[in-house]
N, C-alpha and C. Protein backbone atom coordinates (compact mmCIF):
# COMPACT_ATOMS: atom_id res chain seq x y z
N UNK A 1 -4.98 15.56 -15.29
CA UNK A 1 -6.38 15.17 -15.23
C UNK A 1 -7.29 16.37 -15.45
N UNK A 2 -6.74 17.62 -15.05
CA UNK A 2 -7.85 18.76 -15.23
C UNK A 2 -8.10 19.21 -16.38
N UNK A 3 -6.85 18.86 -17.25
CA UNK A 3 -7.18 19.60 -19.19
C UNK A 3 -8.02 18.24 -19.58
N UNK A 4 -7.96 16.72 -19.15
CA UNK A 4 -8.99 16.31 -19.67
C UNK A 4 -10.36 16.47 -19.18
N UNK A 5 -10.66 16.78 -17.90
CA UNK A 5 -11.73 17.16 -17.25
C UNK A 5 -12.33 18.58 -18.08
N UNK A 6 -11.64 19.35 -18.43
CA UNK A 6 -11.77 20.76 -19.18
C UNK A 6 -12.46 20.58 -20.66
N UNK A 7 -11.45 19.23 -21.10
CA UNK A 7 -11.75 18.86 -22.86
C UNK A 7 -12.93 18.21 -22.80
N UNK A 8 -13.09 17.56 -21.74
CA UNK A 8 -14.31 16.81 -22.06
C UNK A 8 -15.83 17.95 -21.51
N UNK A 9 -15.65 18.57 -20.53
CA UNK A 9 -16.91 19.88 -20.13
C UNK A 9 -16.84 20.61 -21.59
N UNK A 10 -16.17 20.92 -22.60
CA UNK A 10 -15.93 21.61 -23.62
C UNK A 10 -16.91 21.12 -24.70
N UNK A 11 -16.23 19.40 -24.84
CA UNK A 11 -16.56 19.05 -25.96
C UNK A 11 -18.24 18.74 -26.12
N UNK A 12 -18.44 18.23 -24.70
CA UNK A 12 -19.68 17.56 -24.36
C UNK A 12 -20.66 18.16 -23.98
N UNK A 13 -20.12 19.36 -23.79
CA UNK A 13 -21.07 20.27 -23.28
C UNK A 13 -21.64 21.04 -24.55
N UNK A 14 -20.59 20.89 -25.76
CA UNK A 14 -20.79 21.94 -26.99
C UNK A 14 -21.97 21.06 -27.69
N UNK A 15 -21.52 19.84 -27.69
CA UNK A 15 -22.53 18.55 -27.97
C UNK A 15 -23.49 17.92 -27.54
N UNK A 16 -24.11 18.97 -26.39
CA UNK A 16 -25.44 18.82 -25.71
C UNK A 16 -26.13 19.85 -25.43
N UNK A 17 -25.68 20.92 -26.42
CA UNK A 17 -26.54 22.25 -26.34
C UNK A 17 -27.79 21.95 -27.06
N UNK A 18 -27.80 20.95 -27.95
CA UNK A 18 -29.54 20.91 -28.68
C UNK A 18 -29.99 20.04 -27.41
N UNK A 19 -29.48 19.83 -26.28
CA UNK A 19 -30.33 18.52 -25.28
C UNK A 19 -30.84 19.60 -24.71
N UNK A 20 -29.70 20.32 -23.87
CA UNK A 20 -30.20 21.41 -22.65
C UNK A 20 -30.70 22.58 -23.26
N UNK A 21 -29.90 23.02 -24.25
CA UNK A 21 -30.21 24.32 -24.48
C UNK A 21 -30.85 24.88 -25.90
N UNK A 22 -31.98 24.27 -26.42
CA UNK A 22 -31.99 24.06 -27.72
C UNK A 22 -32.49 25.70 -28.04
N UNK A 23 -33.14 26.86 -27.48
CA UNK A 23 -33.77 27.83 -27.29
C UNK A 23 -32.41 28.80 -27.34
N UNK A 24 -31.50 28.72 -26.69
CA UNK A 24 -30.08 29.46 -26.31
C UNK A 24 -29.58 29.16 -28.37
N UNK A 25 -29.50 27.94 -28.09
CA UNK A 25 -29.24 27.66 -29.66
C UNK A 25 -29.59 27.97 -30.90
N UNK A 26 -31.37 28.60 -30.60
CA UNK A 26 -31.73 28.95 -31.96
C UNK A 26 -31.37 30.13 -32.15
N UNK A 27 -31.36 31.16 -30.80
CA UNK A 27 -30.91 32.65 -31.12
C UNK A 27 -29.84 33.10 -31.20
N UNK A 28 -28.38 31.84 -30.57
CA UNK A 28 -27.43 32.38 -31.13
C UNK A 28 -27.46 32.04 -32.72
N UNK A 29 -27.78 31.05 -33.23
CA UNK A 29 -27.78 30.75 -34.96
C UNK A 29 -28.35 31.54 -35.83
N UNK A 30 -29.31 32.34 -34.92
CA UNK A 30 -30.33 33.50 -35.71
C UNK A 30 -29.12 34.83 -35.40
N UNK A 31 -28.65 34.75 -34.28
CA UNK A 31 -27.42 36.12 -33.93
C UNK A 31 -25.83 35.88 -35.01
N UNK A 32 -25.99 34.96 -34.92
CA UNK A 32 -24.28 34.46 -35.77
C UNK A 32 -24.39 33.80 -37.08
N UNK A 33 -25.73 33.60 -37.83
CA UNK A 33 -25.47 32.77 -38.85
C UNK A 33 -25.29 32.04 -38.68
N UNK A 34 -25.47 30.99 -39.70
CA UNK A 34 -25.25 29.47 -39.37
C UNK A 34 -24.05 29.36 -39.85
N UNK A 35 -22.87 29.70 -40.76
CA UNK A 35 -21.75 29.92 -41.04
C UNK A 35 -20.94 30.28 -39.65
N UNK A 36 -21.37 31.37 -38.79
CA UNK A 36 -20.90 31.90 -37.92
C UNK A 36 -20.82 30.90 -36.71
N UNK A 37 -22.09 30.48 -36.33
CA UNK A 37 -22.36 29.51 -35.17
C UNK A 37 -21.30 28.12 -35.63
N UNK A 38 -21.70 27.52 -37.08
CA UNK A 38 -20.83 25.98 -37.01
C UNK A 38 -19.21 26.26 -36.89
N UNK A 39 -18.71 28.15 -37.33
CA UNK A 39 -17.34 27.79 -37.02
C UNK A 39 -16.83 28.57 -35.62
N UNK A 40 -17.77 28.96 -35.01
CA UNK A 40 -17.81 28.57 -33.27
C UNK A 40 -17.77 27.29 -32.63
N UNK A 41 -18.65 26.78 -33.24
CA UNK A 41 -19.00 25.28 -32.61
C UNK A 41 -17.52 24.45 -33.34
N UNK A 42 -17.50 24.31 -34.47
CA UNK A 42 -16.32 23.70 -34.98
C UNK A 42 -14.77 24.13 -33.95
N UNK A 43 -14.38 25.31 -34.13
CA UNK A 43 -13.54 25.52 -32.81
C UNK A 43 -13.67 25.20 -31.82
N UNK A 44 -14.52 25.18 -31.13
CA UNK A 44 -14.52 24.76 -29.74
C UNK A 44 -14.57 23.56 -29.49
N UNK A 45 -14.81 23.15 -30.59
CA UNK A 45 -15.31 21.13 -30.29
C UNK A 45 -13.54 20.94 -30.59
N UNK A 46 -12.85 21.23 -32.05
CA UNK A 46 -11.78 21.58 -31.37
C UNK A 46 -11.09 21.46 -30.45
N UNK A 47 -10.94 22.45 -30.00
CA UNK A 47 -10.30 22.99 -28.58
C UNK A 47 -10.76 22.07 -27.67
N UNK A 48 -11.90 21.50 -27.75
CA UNK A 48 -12.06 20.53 -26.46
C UNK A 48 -11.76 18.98 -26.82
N UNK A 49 -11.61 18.55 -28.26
CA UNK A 49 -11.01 17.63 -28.59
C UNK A 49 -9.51 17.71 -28.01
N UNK A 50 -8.96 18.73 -28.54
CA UNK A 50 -7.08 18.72 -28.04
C UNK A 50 -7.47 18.93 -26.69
N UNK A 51 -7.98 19.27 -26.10
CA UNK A 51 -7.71 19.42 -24.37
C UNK A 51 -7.93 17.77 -24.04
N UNK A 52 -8.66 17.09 -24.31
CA UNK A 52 -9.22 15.72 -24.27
C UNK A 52 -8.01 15.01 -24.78
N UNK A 53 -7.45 14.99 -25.87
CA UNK A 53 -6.28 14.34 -26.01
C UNK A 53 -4.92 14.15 -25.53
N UNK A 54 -5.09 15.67 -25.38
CA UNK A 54 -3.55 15.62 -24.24
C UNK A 54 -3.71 15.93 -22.81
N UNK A 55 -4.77 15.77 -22.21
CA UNK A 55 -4.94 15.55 -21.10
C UNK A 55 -4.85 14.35 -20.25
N UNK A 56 -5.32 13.49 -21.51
CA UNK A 56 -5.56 11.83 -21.40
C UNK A 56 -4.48 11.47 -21.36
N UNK A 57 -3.44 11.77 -22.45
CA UNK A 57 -2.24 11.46 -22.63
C UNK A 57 -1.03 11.76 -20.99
N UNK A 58 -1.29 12.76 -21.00
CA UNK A 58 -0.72 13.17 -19.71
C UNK A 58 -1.25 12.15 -18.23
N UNK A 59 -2.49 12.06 -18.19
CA UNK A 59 -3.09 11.23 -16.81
C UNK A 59 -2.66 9.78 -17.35
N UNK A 60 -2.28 9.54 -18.63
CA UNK A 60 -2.06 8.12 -18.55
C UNK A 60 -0.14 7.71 -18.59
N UNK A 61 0.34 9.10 -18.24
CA UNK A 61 1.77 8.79 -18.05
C UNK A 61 1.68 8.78 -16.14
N UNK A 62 1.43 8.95 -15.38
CA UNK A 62 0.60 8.27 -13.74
C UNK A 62 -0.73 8.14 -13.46
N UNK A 63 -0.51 6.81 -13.83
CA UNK A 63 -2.19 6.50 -13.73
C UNK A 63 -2.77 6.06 -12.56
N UNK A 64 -3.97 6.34 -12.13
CA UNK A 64 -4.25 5.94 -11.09
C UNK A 64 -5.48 4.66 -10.83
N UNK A 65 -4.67 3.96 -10.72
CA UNK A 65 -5.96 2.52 -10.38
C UNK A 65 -7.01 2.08 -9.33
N UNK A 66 -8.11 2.21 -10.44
CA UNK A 66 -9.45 1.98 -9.45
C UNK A 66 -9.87 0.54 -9.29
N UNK A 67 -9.70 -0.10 -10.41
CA UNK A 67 -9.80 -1.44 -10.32
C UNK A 67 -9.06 -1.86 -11.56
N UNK A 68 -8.60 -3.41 -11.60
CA UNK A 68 -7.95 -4.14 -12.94
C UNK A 68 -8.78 -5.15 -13.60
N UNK A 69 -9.67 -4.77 -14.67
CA UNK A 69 -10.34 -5.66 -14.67
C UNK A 69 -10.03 -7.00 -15.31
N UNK A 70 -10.59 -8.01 -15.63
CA UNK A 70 -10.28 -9.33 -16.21
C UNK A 70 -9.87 -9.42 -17.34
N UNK A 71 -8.85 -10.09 -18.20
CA UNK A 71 -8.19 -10.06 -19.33
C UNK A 71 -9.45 -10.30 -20.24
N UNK A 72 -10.63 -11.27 -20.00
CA UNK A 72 -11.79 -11.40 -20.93
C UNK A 72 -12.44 -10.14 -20.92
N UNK A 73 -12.61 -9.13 -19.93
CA UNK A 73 -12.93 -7.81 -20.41
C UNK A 73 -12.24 -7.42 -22.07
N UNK A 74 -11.18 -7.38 -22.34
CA UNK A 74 -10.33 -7.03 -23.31
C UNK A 74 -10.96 -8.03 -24.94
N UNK A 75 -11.04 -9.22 -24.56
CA UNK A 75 -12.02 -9.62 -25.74
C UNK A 75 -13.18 -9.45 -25.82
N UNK A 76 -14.35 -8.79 -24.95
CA UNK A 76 -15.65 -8.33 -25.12
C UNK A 76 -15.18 -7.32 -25.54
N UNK A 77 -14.33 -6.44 -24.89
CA UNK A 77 -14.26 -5.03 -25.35
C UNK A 77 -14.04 -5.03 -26.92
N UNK A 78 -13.12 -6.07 -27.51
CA UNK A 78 -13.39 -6.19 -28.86
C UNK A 78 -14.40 -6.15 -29.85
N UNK A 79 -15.37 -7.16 -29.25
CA UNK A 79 -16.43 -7.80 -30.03
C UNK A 79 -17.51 -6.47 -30.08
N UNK A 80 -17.80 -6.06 -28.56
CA UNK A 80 -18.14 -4.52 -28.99
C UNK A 80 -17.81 -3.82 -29.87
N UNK A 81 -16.71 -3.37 -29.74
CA UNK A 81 -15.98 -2.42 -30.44
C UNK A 81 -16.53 -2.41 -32.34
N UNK A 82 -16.36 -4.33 -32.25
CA UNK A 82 -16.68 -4.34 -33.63
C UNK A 82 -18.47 -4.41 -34.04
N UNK A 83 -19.20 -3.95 -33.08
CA UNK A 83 -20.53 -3.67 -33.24
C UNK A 83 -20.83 -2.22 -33.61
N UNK A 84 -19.60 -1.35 -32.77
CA UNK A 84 -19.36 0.14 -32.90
C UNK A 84 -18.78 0.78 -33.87
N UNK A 85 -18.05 -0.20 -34.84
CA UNK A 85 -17.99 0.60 -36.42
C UNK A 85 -18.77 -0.44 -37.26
N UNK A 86 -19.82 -1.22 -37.04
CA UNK A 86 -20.78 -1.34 -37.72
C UNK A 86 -21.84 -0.36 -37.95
N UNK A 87 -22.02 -0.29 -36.10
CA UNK A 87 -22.76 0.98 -36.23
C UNK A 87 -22.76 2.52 -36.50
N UNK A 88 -21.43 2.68 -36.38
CA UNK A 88 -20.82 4.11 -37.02
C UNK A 88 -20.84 3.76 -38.85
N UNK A 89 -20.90 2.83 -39.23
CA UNK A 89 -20.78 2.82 -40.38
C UNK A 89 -22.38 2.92 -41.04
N UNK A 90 -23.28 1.89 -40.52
CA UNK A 90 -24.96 2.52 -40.63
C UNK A 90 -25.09 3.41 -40.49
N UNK A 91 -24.33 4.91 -39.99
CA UNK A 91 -24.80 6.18 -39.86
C UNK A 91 -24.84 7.14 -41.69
N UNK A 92 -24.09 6.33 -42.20
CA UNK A 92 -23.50 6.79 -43.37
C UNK A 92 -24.37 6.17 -44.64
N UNK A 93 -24.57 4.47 -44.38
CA UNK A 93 -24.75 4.08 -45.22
C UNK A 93 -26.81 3.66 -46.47
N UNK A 94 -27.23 4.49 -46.99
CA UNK A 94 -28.49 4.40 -46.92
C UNK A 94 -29.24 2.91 -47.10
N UNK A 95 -30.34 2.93 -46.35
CA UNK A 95 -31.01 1.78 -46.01
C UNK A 95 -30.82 0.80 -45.69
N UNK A 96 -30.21 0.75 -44.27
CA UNK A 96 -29.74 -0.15 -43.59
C UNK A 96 -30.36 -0.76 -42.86
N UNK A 97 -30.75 -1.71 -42.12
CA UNK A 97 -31.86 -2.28 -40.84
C UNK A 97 -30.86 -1.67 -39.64
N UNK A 98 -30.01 -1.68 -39.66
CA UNK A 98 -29.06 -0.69 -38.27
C UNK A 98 -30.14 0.50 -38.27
N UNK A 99 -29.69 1.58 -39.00
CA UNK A 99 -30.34 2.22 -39.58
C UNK A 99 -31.89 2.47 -38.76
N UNK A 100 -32.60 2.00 -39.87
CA UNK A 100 -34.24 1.33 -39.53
C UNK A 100 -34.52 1.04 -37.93
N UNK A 101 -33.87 0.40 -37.27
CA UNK A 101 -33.96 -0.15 -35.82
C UNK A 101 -33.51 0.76 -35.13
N UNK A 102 -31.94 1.03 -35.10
CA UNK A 102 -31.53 2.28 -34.07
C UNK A 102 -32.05 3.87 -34.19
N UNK A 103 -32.09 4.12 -35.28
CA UNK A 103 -32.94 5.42 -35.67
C UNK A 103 -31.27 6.21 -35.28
N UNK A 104 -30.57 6.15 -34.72
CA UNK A 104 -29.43 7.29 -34.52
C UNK A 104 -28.34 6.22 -34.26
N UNK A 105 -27.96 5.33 -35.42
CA UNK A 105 -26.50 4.72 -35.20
C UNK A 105 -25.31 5.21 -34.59
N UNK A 106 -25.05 6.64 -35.13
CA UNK A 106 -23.68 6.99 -34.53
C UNK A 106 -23.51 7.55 -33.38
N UNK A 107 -24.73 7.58 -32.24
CA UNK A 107 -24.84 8.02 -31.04
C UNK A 107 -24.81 6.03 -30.40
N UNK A 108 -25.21 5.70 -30.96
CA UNK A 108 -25.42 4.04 -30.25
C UNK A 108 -24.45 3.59 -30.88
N UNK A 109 -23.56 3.54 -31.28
CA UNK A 109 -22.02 3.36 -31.57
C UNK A 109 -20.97 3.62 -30.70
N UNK A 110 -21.25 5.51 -30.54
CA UNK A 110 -20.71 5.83 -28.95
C UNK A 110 -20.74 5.06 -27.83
N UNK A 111 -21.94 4.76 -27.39
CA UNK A 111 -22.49 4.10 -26.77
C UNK A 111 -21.67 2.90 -26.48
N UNK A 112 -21.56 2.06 -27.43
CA UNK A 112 -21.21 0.93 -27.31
C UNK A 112 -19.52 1.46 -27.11
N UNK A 113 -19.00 1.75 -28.02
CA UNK A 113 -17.52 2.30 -27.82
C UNK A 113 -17.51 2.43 -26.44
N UNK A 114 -17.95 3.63 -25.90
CA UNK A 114 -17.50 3.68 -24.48
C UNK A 114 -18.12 2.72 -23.40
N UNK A 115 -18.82 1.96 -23.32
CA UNK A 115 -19.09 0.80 -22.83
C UNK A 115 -17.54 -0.16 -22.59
N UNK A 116 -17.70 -0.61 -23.93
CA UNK A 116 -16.54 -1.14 -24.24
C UNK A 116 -15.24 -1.00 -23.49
N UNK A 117 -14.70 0.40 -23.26
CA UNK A 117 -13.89 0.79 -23.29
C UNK A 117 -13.75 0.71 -21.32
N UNK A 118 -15.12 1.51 -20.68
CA UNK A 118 -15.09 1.42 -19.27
C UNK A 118 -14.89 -0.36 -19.04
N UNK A 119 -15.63 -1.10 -19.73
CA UNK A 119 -15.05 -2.54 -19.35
C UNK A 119 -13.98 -2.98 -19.13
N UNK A 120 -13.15 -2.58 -20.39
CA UNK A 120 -11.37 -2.66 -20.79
C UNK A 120 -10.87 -2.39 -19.55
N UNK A 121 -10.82 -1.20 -19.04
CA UNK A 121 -9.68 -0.33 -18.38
C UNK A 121 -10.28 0.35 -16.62
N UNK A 122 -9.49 -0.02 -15.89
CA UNK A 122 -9.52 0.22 -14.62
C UNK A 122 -9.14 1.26 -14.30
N UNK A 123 -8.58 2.63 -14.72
CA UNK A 123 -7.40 3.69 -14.52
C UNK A 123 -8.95 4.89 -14.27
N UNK A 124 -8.28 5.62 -13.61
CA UNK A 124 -9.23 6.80 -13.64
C UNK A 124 -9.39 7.68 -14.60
N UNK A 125 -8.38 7.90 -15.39
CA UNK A 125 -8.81 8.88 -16.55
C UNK A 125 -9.59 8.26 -17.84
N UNK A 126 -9.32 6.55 -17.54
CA UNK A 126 -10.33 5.95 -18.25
C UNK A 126 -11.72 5.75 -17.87
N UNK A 127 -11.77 6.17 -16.69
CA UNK A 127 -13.09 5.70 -16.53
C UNK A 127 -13.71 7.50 -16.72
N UNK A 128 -12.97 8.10 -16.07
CA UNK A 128 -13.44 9.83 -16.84
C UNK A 128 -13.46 9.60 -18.21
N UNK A 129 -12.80 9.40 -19.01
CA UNK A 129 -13.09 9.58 -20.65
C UNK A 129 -14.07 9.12 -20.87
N UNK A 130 -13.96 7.91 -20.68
CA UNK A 130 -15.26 6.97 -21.50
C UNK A 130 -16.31 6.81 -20.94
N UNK A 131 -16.63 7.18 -19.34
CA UNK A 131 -17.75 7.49 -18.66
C UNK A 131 -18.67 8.47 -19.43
N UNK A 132 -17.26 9.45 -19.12
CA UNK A 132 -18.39 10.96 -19.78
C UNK A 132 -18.82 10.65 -20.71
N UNK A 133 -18.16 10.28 -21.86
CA UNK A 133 -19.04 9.80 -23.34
C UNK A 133 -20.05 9.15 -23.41
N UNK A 134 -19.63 8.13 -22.20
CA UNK A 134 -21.18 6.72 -22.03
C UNK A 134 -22.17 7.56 -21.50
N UNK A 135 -22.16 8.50 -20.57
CA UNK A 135 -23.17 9.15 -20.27
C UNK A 135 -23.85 9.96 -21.06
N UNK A 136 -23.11 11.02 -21.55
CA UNK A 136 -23.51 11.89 -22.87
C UNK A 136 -24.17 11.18 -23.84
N UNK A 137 -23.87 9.75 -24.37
CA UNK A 137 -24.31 9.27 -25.40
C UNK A 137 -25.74 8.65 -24.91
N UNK A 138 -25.60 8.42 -24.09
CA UNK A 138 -27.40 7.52 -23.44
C UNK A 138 -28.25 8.74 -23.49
N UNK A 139 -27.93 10.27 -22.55
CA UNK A 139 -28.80 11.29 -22.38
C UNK A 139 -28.78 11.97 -24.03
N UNK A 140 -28.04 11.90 -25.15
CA UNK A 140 -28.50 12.12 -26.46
C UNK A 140 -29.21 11.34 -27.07
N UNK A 141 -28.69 9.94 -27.14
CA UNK A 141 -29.77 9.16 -27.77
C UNK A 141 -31.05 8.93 -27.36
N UNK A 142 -31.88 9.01 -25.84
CA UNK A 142 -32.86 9.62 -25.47
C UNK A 142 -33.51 10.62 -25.91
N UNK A 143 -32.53 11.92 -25.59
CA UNK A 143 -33.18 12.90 -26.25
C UNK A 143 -33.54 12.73 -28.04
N UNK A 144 -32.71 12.76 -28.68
CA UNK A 144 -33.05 12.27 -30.39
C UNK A 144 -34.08 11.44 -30.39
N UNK A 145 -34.46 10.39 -29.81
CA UNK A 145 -35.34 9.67 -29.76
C UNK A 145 -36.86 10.14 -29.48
N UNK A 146 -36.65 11.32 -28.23
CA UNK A 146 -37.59 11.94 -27.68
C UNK A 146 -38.25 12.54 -28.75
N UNK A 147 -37.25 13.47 -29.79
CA UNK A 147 -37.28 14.95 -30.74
C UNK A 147 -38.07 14.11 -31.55
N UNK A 148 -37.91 12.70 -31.87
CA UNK A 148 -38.19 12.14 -33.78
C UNK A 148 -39.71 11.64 -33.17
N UNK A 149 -39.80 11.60 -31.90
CA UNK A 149 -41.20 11.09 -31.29
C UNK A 149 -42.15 12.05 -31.18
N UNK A 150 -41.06 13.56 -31.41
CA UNK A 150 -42.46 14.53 -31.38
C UNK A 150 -42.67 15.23 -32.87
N UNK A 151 -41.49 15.04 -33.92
CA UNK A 151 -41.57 15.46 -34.64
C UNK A 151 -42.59 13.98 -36.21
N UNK A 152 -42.51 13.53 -35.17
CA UNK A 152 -43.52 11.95 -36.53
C UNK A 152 -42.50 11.67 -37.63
N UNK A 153 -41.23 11.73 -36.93
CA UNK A 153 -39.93 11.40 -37.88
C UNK A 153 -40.15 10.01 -38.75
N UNK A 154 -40.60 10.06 -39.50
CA UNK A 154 -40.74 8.93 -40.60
C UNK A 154 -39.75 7.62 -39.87
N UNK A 155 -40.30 6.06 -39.89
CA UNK A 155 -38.57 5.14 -39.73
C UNK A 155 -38.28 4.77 -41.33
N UNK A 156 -36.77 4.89 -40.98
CA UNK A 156 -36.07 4.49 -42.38
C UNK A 156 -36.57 3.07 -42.65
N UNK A 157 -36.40 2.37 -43.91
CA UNK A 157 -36.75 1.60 -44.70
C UNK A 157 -35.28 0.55 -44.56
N UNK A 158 -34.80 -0.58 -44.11
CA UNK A 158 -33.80 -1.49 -44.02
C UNK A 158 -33.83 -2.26 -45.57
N UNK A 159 -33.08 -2.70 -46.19
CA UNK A 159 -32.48 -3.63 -47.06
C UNK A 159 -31.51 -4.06 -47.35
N UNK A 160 -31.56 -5.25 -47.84
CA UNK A 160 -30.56 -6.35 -47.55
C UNK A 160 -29.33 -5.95 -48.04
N UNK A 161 -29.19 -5.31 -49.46
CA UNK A 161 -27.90 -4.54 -49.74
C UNK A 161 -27.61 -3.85 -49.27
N UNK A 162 -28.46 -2.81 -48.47
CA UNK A 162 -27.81 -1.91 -47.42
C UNK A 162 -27.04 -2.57 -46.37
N UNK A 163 -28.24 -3.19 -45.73
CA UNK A 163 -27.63 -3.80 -44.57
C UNK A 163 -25.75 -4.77 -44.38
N UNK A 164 -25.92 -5.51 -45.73
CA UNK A 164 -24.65 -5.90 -46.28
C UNK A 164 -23.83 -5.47 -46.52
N UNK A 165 -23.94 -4.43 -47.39
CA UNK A 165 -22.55 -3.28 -47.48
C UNK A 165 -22.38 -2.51 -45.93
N UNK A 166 -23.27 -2.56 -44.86
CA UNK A 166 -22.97 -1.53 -43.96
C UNK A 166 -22.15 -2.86 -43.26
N UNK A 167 -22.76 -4.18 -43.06
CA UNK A 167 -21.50 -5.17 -42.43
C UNK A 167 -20.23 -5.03 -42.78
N UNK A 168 -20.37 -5.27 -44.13
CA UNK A 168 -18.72 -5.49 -44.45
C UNK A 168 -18.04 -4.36 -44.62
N UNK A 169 -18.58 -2.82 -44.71
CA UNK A 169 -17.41 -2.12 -44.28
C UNK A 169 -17.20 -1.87 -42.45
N UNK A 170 -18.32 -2.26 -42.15
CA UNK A 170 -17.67 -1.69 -40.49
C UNK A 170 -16.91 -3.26 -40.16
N UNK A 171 -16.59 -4.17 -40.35
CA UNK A 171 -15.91 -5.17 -40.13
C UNK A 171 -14.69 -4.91 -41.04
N UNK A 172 -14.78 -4.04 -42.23
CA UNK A 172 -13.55 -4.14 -42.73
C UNK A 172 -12.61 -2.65 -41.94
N UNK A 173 -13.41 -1.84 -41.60
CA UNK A 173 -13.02 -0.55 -40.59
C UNK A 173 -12.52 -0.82 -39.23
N UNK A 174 -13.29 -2.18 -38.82
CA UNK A 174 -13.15 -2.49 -37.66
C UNK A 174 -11.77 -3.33 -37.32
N UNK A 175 -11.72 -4.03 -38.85
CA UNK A 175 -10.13 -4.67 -38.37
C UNK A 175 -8.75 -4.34 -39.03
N UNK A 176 -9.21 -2.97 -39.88
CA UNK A 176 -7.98 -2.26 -39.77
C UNK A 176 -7.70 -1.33 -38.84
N UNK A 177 -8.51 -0.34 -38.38
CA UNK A 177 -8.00 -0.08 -36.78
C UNK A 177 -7.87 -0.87 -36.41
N UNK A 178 -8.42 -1.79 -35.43
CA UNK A 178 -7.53 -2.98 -34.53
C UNK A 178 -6.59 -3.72 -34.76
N UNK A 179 -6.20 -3.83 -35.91
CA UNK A 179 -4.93 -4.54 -35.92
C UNK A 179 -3.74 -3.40 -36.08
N UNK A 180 -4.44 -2.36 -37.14
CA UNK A 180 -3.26 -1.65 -38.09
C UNK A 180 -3.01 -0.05 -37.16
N UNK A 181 -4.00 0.55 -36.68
CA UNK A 181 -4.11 1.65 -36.40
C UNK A 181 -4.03 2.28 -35.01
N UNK A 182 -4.76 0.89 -33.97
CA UNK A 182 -4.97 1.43 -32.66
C UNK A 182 -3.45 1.71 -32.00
N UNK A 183 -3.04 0.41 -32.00
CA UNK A 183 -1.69 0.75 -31.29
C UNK A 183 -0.41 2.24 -31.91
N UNK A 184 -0.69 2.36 -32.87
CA UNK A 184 0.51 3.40 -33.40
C UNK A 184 -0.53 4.27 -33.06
N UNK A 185 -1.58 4.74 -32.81
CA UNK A 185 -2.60 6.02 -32.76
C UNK A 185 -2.85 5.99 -31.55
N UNK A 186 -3.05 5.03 -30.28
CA UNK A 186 -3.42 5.03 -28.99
C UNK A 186 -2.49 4.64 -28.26
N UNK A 187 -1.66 4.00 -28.52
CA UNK A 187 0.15 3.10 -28.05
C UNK A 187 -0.76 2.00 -27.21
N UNK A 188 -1.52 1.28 -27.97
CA UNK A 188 -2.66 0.22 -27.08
C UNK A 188 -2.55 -0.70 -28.23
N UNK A 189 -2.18 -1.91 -28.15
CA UNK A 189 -2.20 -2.97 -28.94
C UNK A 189 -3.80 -4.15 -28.20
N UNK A 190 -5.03 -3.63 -28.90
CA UNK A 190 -6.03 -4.69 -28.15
C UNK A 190 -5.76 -5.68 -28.65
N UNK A 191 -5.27 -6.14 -29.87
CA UNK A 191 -5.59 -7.79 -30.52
C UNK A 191 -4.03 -8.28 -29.27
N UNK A 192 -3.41 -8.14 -28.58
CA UNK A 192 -2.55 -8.77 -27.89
C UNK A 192 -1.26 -8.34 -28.71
């Protein structure tokens, strides 16, 4: 439990230096280059990704149960899920109403992902993983929200071909991980 407790202070912490520390941030980027700083930041996110993975992996060979939740948890957690590579997929795709409305899809993707996920699963290192993320992702998407409110961030423009192509690939993303990918990549079969 402590290398995921470690991976996740690492990762999340590297990924909330423009929240807390945006001032610390400009002078190391002005001290290291921006070449220098992204392959700091790239390592360490890194390093706190693998600490996060095999930490998890490890707390989920004795797991410890906080609660079990209801087997219909497991089909919401789906239907989420498949809202969360819609919306990871609006992050990518131009002029989307995702897009247009959320203003930061792939933070409200998170969002939903780890939602999702604390619903699913009763175990403590699940509720550490996907807590921390659910938390991190609400206090970023706030903040981003805050930044585009002071900066008169233009809103994107939604259309219907956008919006369409961003459905059908996050539904087509969404049900090849879940059928094809999760279980051989997570040893978690959600479709049953």
């Amino acid at each position: 439990m402590e290398m995921l407790v470690m991976g996740l202070v690492l990762f999340l912490g590297l990924h909330s230096v423009q929240i807390f520390a945006a001032n610390w941030r400009e002078q190391t980027l002005a001290m290291l280059g921006e070449k220098g700083y992204k392959g700091l930041y790239t390592l360490g996110s890194l390093l706190g990704l693998g600490l996060i993975i095999w930490g998890y992996g490890v707390a989920r060979q004795a797991p410890v149960v906080i609660w079990t939740p209801p087997v219909g948890m497991r089909h919401l957690a789906s239907l989420l899920t498949l809202g969360t590579f819609i919306l990871l997929v609006a992050a990518y795709v131009p002029g989307n109403h995702f897009k247009a409305k959320v203003g930061h899809p792939m933070v409200a993707g998170v969002k939903l992902w780890a939602l999702a996920h604390v619903l699913a699963n009763g175990n403590l290192a699940d509720v550490a993983l996907f807590g921390g993320f659910l938390v991190w992702a609400i206090v970023d998407f706030a903040s981003l929200r805050r930044r585009d409110r002071a900066a008169g961030k233009p809103a994107v423009v939604g259309t219907v071909r956008g919006t369409g192509l961003t459905v059908v690939l996050g539904v087509a993303a969404w049900a090849v991980f879940a059928f094809a990918l999760h279980a051989p990549l997570i040893g978690v079969r959600p479709m049953g």
